[in-house]
C-alpha atoms as a PDB file:
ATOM      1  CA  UNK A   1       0.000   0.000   0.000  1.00  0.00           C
ATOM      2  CA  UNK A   2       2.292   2.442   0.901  1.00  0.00           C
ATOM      3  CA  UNK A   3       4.869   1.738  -1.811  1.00  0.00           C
ATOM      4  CA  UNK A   4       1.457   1.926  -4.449  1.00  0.00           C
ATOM      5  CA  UNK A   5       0.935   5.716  -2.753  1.00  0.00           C
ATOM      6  CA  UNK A   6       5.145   6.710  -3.299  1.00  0.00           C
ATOM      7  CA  UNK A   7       4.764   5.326  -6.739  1.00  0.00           C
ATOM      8  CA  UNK A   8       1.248   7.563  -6.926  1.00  0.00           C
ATOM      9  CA  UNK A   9       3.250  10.761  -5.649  1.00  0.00           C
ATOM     10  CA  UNK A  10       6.735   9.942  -7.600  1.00  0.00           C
ATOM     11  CA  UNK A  11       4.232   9.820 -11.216  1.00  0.00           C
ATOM     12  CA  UNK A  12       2.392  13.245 -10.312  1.00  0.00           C
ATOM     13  CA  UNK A  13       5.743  15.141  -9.745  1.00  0.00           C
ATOM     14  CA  UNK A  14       6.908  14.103 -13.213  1.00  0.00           C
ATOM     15  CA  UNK A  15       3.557  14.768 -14.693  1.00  0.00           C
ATOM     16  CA  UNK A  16       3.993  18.366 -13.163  1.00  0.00           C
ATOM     17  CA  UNK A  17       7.317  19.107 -14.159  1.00  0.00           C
ATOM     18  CA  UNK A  18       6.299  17.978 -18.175  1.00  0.00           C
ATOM     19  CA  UNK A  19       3.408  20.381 -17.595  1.00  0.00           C
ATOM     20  CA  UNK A  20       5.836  22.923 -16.190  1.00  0.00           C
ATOM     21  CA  UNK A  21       8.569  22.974 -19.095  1.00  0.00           C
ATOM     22  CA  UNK A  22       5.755  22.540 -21.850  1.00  0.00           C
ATOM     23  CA  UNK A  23       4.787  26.084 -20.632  1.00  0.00           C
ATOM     24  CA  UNK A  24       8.514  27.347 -20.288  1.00  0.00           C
ATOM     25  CA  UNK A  25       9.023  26.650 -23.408  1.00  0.00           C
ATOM     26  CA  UNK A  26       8.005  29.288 -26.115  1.00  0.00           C
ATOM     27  CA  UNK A  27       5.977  27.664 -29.577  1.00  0.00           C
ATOM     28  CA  UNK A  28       7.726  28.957 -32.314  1.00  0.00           C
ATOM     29  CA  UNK A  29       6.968  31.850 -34.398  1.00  0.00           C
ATOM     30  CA  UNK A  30       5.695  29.826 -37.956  1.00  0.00           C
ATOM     31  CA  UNK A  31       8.096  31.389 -40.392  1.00  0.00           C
ATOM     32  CA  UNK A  32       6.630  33.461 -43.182  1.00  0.00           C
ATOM     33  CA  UNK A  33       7.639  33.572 -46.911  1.00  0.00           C
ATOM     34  CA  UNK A  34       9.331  37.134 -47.207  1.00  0.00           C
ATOM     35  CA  UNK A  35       7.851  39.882 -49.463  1.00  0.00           C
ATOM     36  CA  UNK A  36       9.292  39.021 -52.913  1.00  0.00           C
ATOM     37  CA  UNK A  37      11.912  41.694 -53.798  1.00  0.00           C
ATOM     38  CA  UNK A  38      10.817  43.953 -56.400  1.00  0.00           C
ATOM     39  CA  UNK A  39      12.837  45.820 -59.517  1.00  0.00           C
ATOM     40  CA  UNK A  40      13.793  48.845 -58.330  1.00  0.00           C
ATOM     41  CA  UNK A  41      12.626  51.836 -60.597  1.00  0.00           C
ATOM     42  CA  UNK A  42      15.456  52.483 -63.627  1.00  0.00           C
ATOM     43  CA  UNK A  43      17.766  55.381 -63.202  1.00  0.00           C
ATOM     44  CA  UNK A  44      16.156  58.236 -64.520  1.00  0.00           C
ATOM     45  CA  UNK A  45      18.689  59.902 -67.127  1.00  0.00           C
ATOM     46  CA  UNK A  46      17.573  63.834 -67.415  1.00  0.00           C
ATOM     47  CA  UNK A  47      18.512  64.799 -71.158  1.00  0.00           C
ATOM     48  CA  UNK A  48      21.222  66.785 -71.530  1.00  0.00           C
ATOM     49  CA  UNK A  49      20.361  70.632 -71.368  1.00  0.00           C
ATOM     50  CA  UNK A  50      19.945  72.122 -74.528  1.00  0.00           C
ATOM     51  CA  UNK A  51      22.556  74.854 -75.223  1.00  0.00           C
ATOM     52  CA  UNK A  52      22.075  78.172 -75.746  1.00  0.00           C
ATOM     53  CA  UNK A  53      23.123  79.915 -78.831  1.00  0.00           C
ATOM     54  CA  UNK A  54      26.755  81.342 -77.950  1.00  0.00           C
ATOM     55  CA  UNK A  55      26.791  85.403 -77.153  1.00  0.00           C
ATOM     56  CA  UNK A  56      28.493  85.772 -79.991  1.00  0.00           C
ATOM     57  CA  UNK A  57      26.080  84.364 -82.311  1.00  0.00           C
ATOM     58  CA  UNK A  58      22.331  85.601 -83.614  1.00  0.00           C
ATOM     59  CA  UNK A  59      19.397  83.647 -85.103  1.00  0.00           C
ATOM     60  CA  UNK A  60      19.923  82.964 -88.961  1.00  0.00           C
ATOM     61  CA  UNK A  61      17.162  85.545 -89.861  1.00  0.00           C
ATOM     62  CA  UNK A  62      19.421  88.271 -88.365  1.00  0.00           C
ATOM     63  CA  UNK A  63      22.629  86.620 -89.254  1.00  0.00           C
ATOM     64  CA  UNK A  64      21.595  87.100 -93.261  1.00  0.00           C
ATOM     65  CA  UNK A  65      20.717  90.787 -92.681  1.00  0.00           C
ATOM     66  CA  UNK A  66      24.596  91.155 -91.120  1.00  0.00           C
ATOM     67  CA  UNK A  67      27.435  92.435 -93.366  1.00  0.00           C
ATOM     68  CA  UNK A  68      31.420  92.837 -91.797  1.00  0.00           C
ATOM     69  CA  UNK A  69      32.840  96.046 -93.136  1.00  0.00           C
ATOM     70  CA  UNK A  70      35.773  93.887 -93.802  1.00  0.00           C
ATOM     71  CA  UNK A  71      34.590  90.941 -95.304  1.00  0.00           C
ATOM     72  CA  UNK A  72      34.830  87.379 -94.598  1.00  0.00           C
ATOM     73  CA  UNK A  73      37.577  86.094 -92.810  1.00  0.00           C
ATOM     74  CA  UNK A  74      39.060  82.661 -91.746  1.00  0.00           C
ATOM     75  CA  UNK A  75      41.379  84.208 -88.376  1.00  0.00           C
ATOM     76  CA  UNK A  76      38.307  84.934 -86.512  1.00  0.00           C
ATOM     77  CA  UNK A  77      37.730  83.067 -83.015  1.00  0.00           C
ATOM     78  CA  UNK A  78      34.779  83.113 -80.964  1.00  0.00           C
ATOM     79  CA  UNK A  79      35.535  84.702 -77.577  1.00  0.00           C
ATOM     80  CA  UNK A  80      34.726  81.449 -75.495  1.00  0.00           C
ATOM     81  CA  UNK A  81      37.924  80.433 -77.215  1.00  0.00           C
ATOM     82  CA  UNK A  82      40.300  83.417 -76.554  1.00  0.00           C
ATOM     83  CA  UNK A  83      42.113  81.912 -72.956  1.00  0.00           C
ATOM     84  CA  UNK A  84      43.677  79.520 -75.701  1.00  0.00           C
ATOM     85  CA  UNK A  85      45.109  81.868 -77.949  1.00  0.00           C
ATOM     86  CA  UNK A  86      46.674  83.861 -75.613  1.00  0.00           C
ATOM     87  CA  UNK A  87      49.817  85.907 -76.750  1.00  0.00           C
ATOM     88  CA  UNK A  88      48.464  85.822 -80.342  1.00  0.00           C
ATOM     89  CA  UNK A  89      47.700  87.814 -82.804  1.00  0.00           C
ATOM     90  CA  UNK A  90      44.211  87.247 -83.809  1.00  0.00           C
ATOM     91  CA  UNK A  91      40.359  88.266 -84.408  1.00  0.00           C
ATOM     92  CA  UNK A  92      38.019  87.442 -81.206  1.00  0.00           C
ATOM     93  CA  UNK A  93      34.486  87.889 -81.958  1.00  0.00           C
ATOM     94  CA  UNK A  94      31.450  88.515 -80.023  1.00  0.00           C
ATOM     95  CA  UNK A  95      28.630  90.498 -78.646  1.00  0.00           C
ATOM     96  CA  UNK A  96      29.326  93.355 -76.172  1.00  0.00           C
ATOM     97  CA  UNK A  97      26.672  92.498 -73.097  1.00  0.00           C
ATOM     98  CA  UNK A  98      28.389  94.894 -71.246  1.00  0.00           C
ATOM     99  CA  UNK A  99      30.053  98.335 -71.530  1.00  0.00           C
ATOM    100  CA  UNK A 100      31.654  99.840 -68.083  1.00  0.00           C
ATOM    101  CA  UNK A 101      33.336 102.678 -67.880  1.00  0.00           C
ATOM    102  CA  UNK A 102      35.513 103.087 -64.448  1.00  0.00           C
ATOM    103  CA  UNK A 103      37.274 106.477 -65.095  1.00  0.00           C
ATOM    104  CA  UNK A 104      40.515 104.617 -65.557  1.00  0.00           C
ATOM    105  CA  UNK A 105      39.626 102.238 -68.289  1.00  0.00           C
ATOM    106  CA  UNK A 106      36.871 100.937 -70.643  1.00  0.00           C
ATOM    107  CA  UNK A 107      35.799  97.667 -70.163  1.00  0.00           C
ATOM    108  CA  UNK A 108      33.577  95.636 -73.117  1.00  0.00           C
ATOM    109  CA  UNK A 109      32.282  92.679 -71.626  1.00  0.00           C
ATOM    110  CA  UNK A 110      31.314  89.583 -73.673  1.00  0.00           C
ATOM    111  CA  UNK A 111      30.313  86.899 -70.543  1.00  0.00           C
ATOM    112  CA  UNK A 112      28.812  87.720 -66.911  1.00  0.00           C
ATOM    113  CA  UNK A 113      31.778  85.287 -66.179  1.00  0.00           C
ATOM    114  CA  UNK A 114      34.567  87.462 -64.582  1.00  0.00           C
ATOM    115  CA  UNK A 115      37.403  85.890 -65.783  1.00  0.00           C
ATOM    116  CA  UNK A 116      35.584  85.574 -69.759  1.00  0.00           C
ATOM    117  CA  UNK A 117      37.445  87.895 -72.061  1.00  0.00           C
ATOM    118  CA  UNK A 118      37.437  91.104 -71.893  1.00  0.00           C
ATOM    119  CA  UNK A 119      38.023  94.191 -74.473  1.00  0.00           C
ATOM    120  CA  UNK A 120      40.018  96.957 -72.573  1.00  0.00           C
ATOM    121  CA  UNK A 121      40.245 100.728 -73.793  1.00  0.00           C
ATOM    122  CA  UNK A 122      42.259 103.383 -71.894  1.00  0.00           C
ATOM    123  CA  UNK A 123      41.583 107.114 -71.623  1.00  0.00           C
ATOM    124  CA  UNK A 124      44.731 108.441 -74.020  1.00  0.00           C
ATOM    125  CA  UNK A 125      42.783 106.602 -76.855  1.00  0.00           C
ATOM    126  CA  UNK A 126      38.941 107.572 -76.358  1.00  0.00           C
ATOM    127  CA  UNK A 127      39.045 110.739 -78.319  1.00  0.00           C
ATOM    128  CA  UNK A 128      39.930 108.386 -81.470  1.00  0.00           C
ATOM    129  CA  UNK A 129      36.368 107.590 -81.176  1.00  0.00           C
ATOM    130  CA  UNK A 130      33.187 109.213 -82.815  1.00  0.00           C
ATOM    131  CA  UNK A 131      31.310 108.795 -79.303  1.00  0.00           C
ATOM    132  CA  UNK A 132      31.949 107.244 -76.116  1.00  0.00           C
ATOM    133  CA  UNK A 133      33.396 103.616 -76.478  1.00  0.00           C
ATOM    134  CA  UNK A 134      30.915 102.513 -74.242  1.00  0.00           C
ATOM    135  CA  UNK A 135      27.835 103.704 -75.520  1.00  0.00           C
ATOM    136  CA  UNK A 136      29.523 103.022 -79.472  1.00  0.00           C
ATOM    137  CA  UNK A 137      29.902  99.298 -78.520  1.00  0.00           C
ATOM    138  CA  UNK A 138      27.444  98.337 -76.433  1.00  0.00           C
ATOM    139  CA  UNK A 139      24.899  95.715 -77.172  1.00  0.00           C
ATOM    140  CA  UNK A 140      26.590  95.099 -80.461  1.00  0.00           C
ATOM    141  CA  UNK A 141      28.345  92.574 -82.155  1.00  0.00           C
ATOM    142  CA  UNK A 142      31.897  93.085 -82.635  1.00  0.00           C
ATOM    143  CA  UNK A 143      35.024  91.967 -83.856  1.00  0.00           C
ATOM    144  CA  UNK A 144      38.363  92.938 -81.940  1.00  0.00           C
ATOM    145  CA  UNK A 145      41.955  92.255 -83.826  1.00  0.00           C
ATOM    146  CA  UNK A 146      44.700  92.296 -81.442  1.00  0.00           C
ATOM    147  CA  UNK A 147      47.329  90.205 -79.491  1.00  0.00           C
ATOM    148  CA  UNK A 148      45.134  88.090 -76.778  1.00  0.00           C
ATOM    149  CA  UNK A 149      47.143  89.267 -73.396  1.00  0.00           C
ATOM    150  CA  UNK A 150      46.251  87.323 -69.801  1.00  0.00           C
ATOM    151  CA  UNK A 151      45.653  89.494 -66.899  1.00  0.00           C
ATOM    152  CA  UNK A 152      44.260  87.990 -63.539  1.00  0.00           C
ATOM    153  CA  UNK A 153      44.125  85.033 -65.372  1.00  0.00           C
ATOM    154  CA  UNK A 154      41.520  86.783 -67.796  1.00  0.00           C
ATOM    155  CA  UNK A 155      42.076  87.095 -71.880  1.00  0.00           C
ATOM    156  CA  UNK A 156      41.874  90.360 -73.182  1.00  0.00           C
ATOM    157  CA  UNK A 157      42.777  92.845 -76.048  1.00  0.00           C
ATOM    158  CA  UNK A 158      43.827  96.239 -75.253  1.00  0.00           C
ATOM    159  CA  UNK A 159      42.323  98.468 -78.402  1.00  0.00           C
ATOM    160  CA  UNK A 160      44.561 101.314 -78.779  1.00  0.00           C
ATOM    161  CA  UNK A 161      43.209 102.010 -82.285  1.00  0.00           C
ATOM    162  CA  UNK A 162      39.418 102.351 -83.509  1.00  0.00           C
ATOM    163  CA  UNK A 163      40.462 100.171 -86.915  1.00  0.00           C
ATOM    164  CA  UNK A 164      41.361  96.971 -83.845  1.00  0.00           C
ATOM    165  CA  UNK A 165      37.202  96.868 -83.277  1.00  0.00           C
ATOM    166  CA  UNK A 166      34.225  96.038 -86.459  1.00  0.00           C
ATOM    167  CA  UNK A 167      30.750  96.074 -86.224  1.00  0.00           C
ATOM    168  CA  UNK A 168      28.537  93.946 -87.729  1.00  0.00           C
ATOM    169  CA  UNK A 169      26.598  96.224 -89.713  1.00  0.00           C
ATOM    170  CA  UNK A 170      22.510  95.563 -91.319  1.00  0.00           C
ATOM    171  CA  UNK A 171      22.551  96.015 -95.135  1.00  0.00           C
ATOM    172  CA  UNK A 172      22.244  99.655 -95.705  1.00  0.00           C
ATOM    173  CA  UNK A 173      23.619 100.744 -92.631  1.00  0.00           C
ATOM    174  CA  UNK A 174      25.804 103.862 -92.953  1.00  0.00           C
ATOM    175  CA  UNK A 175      29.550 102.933 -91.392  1.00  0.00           C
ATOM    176  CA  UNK A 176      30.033 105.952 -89.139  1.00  0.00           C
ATOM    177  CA  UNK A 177      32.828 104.738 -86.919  1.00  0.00           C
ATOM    178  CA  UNK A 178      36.016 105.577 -89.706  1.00  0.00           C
ATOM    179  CA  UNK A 179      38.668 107.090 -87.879  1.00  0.00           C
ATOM    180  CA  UNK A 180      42.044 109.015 -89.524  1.00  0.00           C
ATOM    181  CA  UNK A 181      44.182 106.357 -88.030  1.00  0.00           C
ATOM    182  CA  UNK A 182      46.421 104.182 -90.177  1.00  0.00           C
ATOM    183  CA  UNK A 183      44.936 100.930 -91.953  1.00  0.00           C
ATOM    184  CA  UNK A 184      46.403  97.899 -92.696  1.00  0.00           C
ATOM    185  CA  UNK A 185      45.435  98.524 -95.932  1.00  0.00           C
ATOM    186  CA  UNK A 186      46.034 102.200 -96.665  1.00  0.00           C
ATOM    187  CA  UNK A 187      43.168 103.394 -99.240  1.00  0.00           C
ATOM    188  CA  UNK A 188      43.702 104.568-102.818  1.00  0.00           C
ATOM    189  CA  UNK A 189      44.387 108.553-102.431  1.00  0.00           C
ATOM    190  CA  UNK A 190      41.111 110.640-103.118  1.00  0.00           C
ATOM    191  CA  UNK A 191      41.366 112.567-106.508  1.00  0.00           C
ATOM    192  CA  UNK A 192      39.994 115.854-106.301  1.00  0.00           C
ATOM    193  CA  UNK A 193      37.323 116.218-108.503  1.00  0.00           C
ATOM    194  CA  UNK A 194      38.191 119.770-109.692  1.00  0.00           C
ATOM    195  CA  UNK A 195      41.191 118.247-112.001  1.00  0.00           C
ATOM    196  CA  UNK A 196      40.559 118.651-115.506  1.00  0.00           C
ATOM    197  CA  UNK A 197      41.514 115.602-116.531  1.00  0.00           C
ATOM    198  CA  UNK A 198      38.968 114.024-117.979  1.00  0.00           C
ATOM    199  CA  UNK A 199      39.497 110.473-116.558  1.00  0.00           C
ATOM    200  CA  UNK A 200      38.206 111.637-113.389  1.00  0.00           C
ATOM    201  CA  UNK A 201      34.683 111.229-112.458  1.00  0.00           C
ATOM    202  CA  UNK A 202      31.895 113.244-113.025  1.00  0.00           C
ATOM    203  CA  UNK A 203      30.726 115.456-109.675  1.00  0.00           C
ATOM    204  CA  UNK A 204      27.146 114.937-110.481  1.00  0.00           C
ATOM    205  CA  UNK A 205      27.293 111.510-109.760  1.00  0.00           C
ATOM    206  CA  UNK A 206      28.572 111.695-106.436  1.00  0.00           C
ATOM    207  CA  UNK A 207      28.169 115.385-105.408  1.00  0.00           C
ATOM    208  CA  UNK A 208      29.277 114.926-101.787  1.00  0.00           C
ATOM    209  CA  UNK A 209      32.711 114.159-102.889  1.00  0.00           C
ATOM    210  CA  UNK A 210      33.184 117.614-104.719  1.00  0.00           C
ATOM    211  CA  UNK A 211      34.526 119.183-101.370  1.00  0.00           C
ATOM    212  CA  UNK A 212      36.600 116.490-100.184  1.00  0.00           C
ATOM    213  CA  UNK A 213      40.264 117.066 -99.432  1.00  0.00           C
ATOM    214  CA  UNK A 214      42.648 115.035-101.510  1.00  0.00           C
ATOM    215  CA  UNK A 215      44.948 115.195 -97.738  1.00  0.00           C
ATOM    216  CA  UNK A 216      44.634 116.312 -94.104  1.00  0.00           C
ATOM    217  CA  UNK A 217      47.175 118.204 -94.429  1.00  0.00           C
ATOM    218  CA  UNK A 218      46.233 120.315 -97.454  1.00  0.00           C
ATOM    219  CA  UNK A 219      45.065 123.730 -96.953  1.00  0.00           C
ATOM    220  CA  UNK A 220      41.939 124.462 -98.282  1.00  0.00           C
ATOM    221  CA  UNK A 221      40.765 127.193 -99.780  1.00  0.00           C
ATOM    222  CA  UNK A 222      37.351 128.841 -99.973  1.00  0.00           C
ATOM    223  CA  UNK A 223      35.645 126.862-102.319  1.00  0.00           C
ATOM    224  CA  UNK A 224      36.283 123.663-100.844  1.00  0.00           C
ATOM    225  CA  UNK A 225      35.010 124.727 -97.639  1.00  0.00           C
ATOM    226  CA  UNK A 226      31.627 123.634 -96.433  1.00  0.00           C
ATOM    227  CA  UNK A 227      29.263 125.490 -93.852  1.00  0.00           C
ATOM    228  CA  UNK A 228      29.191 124.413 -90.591  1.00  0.00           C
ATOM    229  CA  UNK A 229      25.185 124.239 -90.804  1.00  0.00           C
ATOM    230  CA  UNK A 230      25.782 121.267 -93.333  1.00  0.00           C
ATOM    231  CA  UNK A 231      28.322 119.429 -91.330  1.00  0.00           C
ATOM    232  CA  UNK A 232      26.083 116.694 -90.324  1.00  0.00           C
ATOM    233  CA  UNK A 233      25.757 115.631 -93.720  1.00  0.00           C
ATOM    234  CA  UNK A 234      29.186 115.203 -94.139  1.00  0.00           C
ATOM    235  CA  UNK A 235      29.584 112.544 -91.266  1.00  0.00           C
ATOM    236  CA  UNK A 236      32.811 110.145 -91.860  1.00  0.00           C
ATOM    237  CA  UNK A 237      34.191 112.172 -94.346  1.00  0.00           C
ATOM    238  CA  UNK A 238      37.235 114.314 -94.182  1.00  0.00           C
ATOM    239  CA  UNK A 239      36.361 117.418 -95.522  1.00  0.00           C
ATOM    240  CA  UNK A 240      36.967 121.529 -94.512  1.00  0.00           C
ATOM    241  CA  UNK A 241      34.200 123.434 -92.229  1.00  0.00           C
ATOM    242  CA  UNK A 242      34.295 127.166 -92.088  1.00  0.00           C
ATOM    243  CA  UNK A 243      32.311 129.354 -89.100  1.00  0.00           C
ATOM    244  CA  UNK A 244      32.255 132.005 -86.540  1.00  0.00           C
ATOM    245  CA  UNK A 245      33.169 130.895 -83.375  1.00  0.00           C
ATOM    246  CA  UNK A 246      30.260 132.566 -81.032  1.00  0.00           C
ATOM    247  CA  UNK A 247      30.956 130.906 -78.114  1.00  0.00           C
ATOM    248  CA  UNK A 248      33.825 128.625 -76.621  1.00  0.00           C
ATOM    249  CA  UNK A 249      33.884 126.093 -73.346  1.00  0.00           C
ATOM    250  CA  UNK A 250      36.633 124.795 -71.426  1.00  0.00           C
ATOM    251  CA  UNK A 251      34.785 122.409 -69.298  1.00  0.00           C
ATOM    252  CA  UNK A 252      38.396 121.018 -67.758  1.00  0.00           C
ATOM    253  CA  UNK A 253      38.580 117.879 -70.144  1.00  0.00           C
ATOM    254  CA  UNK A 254      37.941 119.701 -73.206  1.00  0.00           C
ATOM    255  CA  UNK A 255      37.466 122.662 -75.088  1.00  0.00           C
ATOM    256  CA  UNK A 256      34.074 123.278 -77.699  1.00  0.00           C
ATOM    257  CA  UNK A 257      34.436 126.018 -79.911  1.00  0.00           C
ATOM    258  CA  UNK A 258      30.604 126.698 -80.892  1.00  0.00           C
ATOM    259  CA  UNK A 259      28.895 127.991 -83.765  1.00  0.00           C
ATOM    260  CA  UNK A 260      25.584 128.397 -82.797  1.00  0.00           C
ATOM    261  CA  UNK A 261      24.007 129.071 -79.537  1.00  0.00           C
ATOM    262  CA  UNK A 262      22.174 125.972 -79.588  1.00  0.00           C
ATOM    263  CA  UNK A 263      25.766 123.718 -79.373  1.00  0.00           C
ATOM    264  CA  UNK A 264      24.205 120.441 -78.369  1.00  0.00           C
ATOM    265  CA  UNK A 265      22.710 120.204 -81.874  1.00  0.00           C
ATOM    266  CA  UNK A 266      24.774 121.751 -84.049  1.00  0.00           C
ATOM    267  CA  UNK A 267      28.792 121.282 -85.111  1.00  0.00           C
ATOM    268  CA  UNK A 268      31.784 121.756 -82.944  1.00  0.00           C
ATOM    269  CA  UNK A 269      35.219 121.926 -82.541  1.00  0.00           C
ATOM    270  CA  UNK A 270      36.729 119.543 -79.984  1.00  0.00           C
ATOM    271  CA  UNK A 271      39.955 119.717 -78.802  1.00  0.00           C
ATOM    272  CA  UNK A 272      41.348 117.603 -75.542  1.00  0.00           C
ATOM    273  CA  UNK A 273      43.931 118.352 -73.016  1.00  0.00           C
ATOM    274  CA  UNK A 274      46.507 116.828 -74.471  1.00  0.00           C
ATOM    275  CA  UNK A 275      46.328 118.942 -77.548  1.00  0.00           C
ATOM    276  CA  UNK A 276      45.972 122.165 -75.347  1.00  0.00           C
ATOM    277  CA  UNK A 277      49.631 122.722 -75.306  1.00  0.00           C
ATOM    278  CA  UNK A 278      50.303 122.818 -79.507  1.00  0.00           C
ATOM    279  CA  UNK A 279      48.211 126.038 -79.419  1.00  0.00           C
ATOM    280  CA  UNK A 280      49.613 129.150 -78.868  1.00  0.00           C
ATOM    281  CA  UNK A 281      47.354 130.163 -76.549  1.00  0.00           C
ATOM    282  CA  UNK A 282      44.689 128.513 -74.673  1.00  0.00           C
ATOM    283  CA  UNK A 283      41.749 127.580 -77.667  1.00  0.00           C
ATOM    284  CA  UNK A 284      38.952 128.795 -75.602  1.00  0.00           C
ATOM    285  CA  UNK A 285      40.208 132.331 -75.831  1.00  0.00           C
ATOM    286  CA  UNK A 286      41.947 132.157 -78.894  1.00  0.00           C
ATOM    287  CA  UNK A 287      39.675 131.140 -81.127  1.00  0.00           C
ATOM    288  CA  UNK A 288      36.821 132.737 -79.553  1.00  0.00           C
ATOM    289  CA  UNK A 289      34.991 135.799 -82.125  1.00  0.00           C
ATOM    290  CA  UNK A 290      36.934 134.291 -84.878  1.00  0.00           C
ATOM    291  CA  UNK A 291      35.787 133.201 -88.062  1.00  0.00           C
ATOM    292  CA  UNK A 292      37.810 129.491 -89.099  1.00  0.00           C
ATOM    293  CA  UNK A 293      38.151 127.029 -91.262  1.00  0.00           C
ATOM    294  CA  UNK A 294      39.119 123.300 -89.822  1.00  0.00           C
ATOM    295  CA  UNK A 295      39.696 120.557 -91.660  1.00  0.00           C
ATOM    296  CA  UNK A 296      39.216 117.283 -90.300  1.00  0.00           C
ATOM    297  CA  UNK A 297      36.772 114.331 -89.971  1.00  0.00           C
ATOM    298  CA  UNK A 298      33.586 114.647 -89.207  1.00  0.00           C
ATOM    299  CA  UNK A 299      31.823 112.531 -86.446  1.00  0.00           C
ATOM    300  CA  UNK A 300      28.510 112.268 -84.931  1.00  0.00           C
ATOM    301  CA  UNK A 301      28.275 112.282 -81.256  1.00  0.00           C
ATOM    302  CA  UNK A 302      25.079 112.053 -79.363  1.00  0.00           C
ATOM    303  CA  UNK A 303      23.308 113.237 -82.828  1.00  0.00           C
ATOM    304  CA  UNK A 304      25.547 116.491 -83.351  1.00  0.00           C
ATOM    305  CA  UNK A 305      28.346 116.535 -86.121  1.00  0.00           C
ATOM    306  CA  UNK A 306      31.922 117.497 -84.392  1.00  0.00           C
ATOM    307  CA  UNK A 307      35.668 117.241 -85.007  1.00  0.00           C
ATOM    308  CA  UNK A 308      38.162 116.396 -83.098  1.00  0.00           C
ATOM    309  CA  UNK A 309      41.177 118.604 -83.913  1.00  0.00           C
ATOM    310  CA  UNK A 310      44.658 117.445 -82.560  1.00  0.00           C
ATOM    311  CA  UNK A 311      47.177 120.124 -83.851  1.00  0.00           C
ATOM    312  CA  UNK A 312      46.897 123.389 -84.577  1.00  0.00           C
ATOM    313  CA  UNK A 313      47.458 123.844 -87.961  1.00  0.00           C
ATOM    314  CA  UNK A 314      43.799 121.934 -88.568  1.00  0.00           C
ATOM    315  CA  UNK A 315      42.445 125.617 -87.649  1.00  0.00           C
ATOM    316  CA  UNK A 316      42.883 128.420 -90.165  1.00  0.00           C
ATOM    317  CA  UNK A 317      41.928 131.884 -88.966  1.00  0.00           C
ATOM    318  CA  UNK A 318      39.696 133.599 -92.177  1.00  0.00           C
ATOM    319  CA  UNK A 319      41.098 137.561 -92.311  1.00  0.00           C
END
């Protein structure tokens, strides 16, 4: 009996310790087929950007309306390309997006990029112009001959002479930036039209050309001599203007001799500082109440014909 109840007692213990682990023990998560792994989107290649048309270049419409004073050329380099040509000799085109002038220098941009090339004019050589070089240049396109220099690791050409820069002129469009300076290829000397040879063209087919000078340096004489009231029509040519001198101006950086009371429409006699000096007294006062004849070329600035006279025998006092 009593070994029946141990036997009884020894059973239930091991019937409670197998209940006991079987609830220890954890039951298995069941293990789950993973998500299936997908294709991930392809690589989206953006297209390349589409380029602009350089500065230097205009839609073909505009393009075939363009004429080079100079012709065609084959040394001409877009201005993109002018950092590799540097200490050449060459032609850089472009358009002029920019036009600064800092009092020391002018500056004709081609990029918003500071260190693009650059187009660099200093103050000795602005009276070569017909008008300000940066109002002349600006928003048009150009072409500069010159040696390609680096400075701050910038190309540039330093013009020194108005024949270095051409504009790209419409058909038709009257080329009113000539200048007396020397060409590269000097021009066939003028005959004067008053010779009676008869090999020489008629005057009444080009009856502007009857008063121009066969030199600079030729005095004129009476005939030859045009009114200062025509002057404008005379613009680019190198002809003789005769006047009275009404009023004069010495404004510090240059002298106007006047011819009508209305000066800022109507011709004038520039001279600049560094011609002051030639004259044998200063211009303002001797040339004032005077009745001249100067012989130069004449230029338009800000719509009013002018001359620019450098030495003093360009002025002839009329008894």
């Amino acid at each position: 009996m009593r070994l029946t109840y141990r036997a009884g007692i020894f059973g239930l213990l091991i019937l409670c310790v197998t209940a006991c682990r079987s609830e220890l023990l954890p039951t298995p998560y069941p293990t789950y087929t993973p998500y299936p792994t997908y294709t991930p989107y392809p690589t989206y290649t953006p297209p390349a950007p589409v380029n602009k048309l350089p500065t230097n270049q205009l839609p073909s419409a505009e393009i075939e309306d363009l004429v080079w004073p100079k012709g065609a050329r084959d040394d001409v380099i877009p201005f993109v390309d002018a950092a590799e040509f540097v200490g050449e000799t060459i032609t850089v085109e472009g358009t002029v997006i920019r036009a600064h002038n800092s009092g020391s220098a002018v500056f004709l941009n081609f990029s918003p990029e500071v260190d693009a090339f650059t187009a660099v004019i200093f103050p000795d050589d602005w009276p070569k112009f017909p008008a300000p070089p940066e109002d002349l240049f600006y928003g048009k396109l150009v072409r500069i001959e010159g040696v390609i220099e680096e400075y701050q690791g910038s190309p540039e050409i330093i013009i020194r002479d108005p024949w270095q820069i051409e504009v790209a002129l419409t058909l038709g469009q009257p080329i009113l930036t000539d200048c007396t300076c020397p060409q590269e290829t000097p021009a066939p000397p003028t005959t004067e039209l008053t010779s009676p040879d008869p090999a020489v063209p008629s005057p009444s087919s080009e009856p502007q050309e009857a008063t121009r000078l066969t030199s600079t340096d030729e005095t004129a004489t009476d005939e030859t001599a045009i009114s200062w009231e025509n002057a404008a029509d005379y613009a680019g040519q190198t002809v003789t203007v005769a006047g009275h001198v009404v009023d004069t101006y010495n404004s510090g950086k240059v002298v106007f001799l006047n011819f009508d009371q209305d000066y800022a429409k109507t011709f004038k006699v520039v001279i600049f500082p560094d011609a002051w000096p030639r004259f044998p007294g200063p211009p303002e006062d001797y040339y004032r109440d005077k009745t001249i004849q100067v012989t130069g070329q004449v230029e338009m600035y800000q719509n009013a014909p002018e001359i620019i006279v450098e030495q003093p025998e360009q002025i002839e006092i009329m008894e």
